[in-house]
PDB file of N, CA and C in Angstrom:
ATOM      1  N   UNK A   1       4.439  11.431 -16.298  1.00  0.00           N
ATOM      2  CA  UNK A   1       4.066  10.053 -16.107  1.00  0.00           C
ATOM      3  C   UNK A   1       5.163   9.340 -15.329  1.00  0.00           C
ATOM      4  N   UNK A   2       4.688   8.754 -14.099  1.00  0.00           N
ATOM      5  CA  UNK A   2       5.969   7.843 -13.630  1.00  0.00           C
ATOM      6  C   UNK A   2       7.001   8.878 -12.748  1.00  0.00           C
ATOM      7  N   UNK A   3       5.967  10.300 -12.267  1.00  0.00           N
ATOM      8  CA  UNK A   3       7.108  10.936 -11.620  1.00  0.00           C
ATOM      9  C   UNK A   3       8.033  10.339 -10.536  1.00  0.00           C
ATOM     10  N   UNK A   4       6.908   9.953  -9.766  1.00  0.00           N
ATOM     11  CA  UNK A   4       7.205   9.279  -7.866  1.00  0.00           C
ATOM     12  C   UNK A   4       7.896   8.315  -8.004  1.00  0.00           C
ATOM     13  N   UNK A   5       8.373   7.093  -9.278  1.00  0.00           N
ATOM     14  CA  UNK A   5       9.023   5.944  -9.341  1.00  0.00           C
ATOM     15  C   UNK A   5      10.419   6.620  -8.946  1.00  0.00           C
ATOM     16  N   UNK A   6      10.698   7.701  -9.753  1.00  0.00           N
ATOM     17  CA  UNK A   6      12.044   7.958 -10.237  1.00  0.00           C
ATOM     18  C   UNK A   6      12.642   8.398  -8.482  1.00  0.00           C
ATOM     19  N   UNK A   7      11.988   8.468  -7.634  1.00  0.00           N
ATOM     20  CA  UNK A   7      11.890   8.942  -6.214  1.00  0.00           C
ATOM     21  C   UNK A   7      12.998   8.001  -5.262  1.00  0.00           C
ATOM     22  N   UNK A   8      12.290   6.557  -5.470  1.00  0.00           N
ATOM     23  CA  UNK A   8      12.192   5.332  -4.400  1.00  0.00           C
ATOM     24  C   UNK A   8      13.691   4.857  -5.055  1.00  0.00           C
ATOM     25  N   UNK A   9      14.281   3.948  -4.433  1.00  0.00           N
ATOM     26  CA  UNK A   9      15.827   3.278  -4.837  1.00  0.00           C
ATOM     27  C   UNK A   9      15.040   1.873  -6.378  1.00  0.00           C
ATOM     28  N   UNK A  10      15.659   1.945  -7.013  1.00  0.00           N
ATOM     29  CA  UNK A  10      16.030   1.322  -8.266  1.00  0.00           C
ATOM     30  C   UNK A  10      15.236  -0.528  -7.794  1.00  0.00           C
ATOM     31  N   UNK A  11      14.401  -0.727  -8.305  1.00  0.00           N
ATOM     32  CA  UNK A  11      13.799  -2.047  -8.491  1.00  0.00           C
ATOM     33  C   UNK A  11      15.237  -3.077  -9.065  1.00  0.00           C
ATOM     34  N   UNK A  12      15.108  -3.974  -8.375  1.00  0.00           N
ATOM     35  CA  UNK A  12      15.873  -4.774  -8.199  1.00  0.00           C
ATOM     36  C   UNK A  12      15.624  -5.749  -9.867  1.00  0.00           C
ATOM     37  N   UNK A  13      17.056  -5.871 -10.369  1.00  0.00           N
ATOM     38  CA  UNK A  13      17.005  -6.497 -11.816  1.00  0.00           C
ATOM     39  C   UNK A  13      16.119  -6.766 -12.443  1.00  0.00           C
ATOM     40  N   UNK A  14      15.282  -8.263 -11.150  1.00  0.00           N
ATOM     41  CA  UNK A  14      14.667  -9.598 -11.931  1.00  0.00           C
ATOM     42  C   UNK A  14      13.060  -8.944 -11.878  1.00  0.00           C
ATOM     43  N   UNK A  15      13.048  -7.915 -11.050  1.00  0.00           N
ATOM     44  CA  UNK A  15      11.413  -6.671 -11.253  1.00  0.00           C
ATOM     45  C   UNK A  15      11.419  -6.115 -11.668  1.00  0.00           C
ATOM     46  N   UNK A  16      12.371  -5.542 -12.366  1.00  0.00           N
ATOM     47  CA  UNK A  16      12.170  -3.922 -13.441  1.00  0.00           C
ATOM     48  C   UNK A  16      11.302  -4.724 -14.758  1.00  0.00           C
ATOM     49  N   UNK A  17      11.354  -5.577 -15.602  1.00  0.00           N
ATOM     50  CA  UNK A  17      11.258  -5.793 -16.505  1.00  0.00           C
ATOM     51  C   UNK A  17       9.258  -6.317 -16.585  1.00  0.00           C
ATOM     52  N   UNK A  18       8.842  -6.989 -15.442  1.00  0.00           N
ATOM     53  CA  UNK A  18       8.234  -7.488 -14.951  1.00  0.00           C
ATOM     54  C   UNK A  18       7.361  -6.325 -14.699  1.00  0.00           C
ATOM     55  N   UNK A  19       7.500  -5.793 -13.476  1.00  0.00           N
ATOM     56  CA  UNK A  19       6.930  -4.684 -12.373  1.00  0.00           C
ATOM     57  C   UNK A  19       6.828  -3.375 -12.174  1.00  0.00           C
ATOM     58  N   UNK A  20       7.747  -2.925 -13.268  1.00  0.00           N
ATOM     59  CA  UNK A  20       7.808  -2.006 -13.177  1.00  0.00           C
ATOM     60  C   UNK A  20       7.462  -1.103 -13.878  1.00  0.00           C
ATOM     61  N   UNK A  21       6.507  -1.633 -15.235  1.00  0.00           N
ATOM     62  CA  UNK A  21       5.071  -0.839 -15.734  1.00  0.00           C
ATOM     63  C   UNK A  21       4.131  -0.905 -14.495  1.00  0.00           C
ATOM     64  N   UNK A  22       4.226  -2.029 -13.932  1.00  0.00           N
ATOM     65  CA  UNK A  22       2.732  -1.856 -13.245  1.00  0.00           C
ATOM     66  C   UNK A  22       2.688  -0.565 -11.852  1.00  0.00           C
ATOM     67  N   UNK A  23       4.187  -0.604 -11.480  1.00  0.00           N
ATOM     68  CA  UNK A  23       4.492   0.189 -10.170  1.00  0.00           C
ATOM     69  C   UNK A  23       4.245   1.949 -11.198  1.00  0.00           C
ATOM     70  N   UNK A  24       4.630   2.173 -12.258  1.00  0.00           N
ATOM     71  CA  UNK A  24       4.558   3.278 -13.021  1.00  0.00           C
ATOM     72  C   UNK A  24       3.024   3.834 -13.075  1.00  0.00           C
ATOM     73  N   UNK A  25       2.081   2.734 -13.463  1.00  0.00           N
ATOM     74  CA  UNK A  25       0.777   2.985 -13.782  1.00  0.00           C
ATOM     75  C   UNK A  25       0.309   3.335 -12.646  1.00  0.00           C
ATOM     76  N   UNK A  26       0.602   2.560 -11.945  1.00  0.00           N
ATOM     77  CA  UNK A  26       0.150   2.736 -10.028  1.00  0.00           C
ATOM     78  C   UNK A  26       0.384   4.059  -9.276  1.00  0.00           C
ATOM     79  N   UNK A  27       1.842   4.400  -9.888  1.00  0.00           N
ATOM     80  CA  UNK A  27       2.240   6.014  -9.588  1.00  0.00           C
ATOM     81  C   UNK A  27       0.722   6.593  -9.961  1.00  0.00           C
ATOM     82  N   UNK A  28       1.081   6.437 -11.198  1.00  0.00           N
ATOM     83  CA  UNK A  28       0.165   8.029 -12.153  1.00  0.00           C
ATOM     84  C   UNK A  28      -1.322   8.125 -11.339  1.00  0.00           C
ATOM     85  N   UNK A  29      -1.465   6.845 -11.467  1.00  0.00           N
ATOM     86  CA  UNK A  29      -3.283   6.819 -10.658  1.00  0.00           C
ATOM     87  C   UNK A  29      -3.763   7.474  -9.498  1.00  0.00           C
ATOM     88  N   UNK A  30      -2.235   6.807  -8.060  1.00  0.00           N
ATOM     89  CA  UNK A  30      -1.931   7.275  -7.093  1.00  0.00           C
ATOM     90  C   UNK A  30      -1.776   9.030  -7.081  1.00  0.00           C
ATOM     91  N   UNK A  31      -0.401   9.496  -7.734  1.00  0.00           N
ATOM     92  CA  UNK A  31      -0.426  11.020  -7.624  1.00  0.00           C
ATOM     93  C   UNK A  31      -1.759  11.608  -8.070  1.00  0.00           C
ATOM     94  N   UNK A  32      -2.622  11.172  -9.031  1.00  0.00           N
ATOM     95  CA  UNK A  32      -4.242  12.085  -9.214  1.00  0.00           C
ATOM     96  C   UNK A  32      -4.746  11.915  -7.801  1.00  0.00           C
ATOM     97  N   UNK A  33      -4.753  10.949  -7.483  1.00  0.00           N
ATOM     98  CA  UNK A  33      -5.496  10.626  -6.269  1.00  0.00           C
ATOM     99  C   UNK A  33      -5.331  11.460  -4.808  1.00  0.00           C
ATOM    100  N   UNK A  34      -3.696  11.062  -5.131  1.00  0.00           N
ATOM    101  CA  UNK A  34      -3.275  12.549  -3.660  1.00  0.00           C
ATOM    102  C   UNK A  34      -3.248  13.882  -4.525  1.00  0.00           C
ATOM    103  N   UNK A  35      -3.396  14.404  -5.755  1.00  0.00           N
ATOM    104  CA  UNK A  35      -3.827  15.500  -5.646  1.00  0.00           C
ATOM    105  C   UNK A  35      -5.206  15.950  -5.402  1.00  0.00           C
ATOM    106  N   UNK A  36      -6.058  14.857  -6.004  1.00  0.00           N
ATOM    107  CA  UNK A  36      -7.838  15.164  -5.330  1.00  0.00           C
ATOM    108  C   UNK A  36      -7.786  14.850  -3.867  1.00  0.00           C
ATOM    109  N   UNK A  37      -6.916  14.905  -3.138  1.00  0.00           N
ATOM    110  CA  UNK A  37      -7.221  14.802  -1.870  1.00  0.00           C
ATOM    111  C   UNK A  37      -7.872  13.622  -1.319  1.00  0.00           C
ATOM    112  N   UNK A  38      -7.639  12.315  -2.345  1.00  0.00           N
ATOM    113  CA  UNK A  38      -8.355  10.750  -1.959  1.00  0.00           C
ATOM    114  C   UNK A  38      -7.306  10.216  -1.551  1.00  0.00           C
ATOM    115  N   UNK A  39      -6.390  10.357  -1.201  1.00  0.00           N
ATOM    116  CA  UNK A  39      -5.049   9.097  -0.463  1.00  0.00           C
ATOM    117  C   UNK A  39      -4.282  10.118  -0.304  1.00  0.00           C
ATOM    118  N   UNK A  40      -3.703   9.624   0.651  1.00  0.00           N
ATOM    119  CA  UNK A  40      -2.775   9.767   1.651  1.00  0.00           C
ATOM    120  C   UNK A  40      -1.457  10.346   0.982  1.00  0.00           C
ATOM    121  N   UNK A  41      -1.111  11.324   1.209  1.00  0.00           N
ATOM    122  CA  UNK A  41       0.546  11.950   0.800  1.00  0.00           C
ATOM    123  C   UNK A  41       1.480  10.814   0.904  1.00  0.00           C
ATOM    124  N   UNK A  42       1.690  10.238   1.644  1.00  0.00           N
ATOM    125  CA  UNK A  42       2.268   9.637   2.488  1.00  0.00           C
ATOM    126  C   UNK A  42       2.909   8.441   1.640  1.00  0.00           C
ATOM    127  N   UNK A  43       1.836   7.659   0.644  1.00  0.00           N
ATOM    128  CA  UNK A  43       1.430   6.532   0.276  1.00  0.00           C
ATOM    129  C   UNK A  43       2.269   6.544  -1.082  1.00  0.00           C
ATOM    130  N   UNK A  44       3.260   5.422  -1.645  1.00  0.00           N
ATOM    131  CA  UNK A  44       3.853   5.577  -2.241  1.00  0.00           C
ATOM    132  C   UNK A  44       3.074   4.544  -3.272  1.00  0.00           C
ATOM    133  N   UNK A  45       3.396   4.509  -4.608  1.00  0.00           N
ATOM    134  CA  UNK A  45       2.980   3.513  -5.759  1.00  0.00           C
ATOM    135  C   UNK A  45       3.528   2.344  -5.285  1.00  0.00           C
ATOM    136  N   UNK A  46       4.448   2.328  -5.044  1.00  0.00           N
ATOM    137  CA  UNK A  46       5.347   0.975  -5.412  1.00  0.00           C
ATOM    138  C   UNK A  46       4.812   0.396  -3.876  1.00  0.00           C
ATOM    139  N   UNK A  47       4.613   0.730  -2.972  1.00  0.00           N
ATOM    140  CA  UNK A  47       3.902  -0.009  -1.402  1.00  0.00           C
ATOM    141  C   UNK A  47       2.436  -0.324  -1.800  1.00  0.00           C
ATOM    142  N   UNK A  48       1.836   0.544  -2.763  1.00  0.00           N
ATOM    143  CA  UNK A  48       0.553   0.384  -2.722  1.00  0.00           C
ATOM    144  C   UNK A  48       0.622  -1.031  -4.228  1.00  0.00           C
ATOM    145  N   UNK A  49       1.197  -1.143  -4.773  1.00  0.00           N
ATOM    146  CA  UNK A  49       1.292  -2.095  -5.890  1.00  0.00           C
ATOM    147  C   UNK A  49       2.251  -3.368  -5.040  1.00  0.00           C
ATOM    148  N   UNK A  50       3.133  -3.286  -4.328  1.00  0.00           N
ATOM    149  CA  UNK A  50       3.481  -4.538  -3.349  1.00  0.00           C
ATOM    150  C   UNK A  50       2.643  -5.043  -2.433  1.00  0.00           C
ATOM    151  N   UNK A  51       1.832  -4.410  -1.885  1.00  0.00           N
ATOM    152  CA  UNK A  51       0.503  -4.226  -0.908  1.00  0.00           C
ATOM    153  C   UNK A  51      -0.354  -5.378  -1.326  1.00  0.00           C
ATOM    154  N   UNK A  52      -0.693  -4.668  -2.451  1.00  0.00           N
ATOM    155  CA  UNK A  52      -1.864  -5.763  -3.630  1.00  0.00           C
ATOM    156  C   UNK A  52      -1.396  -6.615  -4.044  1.00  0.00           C
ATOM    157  N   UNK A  53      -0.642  -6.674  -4.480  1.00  0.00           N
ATOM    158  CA  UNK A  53       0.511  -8.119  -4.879  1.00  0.00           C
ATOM    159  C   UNK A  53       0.166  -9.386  -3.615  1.00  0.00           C
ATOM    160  N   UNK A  54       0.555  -8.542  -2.268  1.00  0.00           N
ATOM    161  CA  UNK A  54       0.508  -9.606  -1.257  1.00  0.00           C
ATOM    162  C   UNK A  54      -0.608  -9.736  -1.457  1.00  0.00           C
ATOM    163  N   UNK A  55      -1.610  -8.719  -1.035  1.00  0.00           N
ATOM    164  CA  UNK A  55      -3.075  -9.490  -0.657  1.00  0.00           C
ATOM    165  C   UNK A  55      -3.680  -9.966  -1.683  1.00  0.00           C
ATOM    166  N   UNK A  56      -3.226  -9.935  -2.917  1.00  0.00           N
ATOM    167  CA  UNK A  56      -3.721 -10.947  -4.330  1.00  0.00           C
ATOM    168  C   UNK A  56      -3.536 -12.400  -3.497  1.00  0.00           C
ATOM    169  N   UNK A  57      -1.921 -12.626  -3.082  1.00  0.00           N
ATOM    170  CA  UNK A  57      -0.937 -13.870  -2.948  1.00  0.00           C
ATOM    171  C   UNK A  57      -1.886 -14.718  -1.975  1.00  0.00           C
ATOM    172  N   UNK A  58      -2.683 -13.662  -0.857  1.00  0.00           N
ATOM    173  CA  UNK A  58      -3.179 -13.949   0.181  1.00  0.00           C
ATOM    174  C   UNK A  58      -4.015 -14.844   0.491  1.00  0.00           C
ATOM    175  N   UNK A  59      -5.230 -14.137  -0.770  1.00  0.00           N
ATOM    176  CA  UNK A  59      -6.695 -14.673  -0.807  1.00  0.00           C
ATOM    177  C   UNK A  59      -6.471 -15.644  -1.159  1.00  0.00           C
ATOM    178  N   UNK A  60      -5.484 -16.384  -1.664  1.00  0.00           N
ATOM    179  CA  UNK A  60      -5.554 -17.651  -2.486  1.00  0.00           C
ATOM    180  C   UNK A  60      -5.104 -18.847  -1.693  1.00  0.00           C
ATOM    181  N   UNK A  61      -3.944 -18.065  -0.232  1.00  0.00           N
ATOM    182  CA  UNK A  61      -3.301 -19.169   0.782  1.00  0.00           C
ATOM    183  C   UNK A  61      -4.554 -20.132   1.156  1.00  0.00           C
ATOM    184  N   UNK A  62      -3.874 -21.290   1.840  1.00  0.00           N
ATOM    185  CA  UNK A  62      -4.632 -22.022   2.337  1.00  0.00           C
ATOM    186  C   UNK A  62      -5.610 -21.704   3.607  1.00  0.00           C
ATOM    187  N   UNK A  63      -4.723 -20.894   4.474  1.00  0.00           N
ATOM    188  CA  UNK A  63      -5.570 -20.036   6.014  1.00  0.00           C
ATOM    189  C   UNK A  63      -6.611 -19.888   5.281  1.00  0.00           C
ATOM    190  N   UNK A  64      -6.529 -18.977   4.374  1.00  0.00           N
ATOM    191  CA  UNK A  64      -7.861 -17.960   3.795  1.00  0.00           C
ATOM    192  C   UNK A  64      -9.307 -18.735   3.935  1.00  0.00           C
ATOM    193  N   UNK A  65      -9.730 -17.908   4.488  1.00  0.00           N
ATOM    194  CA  UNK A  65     -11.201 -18.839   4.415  1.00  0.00           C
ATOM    195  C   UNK A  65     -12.629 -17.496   3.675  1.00  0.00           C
ATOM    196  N   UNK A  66     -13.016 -17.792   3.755  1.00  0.00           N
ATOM    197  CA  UNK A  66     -14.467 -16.545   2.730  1.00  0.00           C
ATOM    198  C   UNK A  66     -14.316 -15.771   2.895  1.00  0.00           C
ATOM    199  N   UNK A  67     -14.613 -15.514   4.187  1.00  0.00           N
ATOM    200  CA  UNK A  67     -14.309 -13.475   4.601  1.00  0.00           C
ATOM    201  C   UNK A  67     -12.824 -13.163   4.442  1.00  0.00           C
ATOM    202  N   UNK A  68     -11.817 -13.809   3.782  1.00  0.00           N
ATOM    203  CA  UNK A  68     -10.461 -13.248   4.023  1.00  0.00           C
ATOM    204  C   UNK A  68     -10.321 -12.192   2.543  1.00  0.00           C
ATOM    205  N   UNK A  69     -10.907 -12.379   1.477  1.00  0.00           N
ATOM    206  CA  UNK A  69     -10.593 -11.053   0.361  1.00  0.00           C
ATOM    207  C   UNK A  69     -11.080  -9.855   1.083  1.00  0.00           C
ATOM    208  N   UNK A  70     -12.499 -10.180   1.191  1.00  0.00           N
ATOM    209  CA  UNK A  70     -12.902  -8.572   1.871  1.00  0.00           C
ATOM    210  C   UNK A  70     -12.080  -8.087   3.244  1.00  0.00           C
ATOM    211  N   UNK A  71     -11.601  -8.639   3.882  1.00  0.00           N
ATOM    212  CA  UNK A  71     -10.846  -8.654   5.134  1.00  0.00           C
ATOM    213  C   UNK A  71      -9.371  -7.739   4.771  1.00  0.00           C
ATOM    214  N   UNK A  72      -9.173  -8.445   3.616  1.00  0.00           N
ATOM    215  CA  UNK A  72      -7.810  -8.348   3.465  1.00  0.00           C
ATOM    216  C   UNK A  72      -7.966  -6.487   2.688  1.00  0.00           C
ATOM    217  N   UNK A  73      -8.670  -6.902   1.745  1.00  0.00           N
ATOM    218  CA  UNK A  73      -8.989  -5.480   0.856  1.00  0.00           C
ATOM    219  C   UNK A  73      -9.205  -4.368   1.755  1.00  0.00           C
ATOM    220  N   UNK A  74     -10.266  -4.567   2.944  1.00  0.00           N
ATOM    221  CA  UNK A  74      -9.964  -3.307   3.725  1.00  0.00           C
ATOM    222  C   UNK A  74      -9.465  -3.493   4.528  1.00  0.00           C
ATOM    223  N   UNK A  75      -8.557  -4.177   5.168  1.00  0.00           N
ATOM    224  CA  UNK A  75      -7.269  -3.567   5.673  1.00  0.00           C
ATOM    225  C   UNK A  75      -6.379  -3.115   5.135  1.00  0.00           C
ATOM    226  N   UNK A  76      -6.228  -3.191   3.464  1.00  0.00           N
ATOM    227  CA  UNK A  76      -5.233  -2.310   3.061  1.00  0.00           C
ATOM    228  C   UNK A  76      -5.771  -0.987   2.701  1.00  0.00           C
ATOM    229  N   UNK A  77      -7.126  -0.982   2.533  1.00  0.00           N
ATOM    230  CA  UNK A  77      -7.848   0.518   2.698  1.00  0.00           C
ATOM    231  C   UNK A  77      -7.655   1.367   4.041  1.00  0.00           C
ATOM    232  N   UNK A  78      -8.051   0.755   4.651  1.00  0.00           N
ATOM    233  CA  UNK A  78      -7.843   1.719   5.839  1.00  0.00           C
ATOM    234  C   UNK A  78      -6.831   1.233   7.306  1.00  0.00           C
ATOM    235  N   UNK A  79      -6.347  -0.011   7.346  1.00  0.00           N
ATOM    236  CA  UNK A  79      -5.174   0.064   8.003  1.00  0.00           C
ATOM    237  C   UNK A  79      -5.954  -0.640   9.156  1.00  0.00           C
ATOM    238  N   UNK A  80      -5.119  -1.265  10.350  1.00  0.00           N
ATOM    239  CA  UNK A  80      -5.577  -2.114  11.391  1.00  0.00           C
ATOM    240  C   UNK A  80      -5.012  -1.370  12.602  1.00  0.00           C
ATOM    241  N   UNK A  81      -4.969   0.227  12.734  1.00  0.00           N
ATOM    242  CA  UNK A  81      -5.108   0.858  13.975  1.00  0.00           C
ATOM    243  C   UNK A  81      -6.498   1.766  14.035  1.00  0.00           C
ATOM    244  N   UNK A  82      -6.585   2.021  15.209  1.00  0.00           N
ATOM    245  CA  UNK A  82      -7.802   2.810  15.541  1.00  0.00           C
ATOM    246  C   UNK A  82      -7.469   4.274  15.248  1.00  0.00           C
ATOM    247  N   UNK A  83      -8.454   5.109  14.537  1.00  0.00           N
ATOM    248  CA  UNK A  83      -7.837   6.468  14.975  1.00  0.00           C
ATOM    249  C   UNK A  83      -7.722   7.180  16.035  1.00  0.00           C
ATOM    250  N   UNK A  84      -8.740   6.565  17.186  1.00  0.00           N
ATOM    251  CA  UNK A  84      -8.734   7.427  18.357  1.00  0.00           C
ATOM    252  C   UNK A  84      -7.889   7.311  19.244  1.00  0.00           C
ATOM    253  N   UNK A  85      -7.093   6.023  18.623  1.00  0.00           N
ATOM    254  CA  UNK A  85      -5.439   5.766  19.972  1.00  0.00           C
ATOM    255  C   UNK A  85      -4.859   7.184  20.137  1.00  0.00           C
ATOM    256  N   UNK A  86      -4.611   7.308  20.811  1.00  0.00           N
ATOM    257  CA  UNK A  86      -3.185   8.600  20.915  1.00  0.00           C
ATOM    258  C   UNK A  86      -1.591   7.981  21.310  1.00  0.00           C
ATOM    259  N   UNK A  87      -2.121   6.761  22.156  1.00  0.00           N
ATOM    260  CA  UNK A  87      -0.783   6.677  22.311  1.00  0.00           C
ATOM    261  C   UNK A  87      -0.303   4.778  22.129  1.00  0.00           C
ATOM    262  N   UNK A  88       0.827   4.492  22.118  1.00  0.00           N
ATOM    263  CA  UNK A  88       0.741   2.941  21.765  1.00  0.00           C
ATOM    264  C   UNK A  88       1.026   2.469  23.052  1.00  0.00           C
ATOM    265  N   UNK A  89       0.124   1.385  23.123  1.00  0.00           N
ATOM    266  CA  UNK A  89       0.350   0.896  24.328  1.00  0.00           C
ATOM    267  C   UNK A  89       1.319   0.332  24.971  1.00  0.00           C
ATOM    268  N   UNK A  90       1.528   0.660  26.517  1.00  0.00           N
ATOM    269  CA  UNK A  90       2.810   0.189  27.346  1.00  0.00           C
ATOM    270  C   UNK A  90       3.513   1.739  27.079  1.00  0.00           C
ATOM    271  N   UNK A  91       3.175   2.557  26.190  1.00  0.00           N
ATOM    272  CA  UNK A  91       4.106   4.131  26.219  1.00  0.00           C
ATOM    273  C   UNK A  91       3.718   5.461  27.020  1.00  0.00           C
ATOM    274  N   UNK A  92       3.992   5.915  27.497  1.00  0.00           N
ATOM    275  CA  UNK A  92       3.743   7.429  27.841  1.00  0.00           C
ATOM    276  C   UNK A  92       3.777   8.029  26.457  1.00  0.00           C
ATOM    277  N   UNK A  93       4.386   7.680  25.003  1.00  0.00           N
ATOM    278  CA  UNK A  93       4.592   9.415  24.244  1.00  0.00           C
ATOM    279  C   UNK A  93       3.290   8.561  23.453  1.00  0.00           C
ATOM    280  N   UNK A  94       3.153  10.241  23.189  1.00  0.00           N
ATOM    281  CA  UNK A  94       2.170  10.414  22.594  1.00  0.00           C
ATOM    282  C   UNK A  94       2.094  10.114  20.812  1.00  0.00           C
ATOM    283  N   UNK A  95       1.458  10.130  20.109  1.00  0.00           N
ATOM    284  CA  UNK A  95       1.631   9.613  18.494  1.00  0.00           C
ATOM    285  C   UNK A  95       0.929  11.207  18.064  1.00  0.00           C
ATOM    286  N   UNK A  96       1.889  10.965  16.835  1.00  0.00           N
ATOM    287  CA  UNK A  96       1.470  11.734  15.788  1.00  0.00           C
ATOM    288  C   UNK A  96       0.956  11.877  14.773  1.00  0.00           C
TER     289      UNK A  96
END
């Protein structure tokens, strides 16, 4: 339980006490998830629980207008690049 926390650098004082069940729970859910092959290796608990945090903070700003939860929710699902780019624009190299 809580393997991947023990990974990332040490939550800062005034969040351990606070945040840092929730970043734990977020692990455990997360690692099932990249072991069924549903998320991303890549994807750490504690980004994916700061992630949501913001876009909780988000929906509630003043900008926000109706379509901004669902807006916001999948862009943190699937991200605001295309997959078929290869390369970023203005570059010759190629992406990986």
């Amino acid at each position: 339980m809580g393997e991947h926390v023990a990974q990332g650098p040490a939550l800062p004082c005034h969040l351990k006490g606070t945040c840092q069940g929730f970043v734990t729970t977020t692990e455990d859910f997360l690692g099932a998830a990249q072991r069924d092959g549903a998320a991303k290796p890549s994807v750490r608990g504690r980004d994916l629980f700061l992630g949501t945090l913001a876009t909780a903070w988000a929906r509630g700003a003043v900008m926000a207008d109706e379509s901004s939860p669902n807006a916001l929710v999948s862009l943190m699902r699937t991200g605001w690049e295309t997959p078929e780019r290869e390369t970023a624009p203005g570059s010759d190299e190629g992406l990986s």
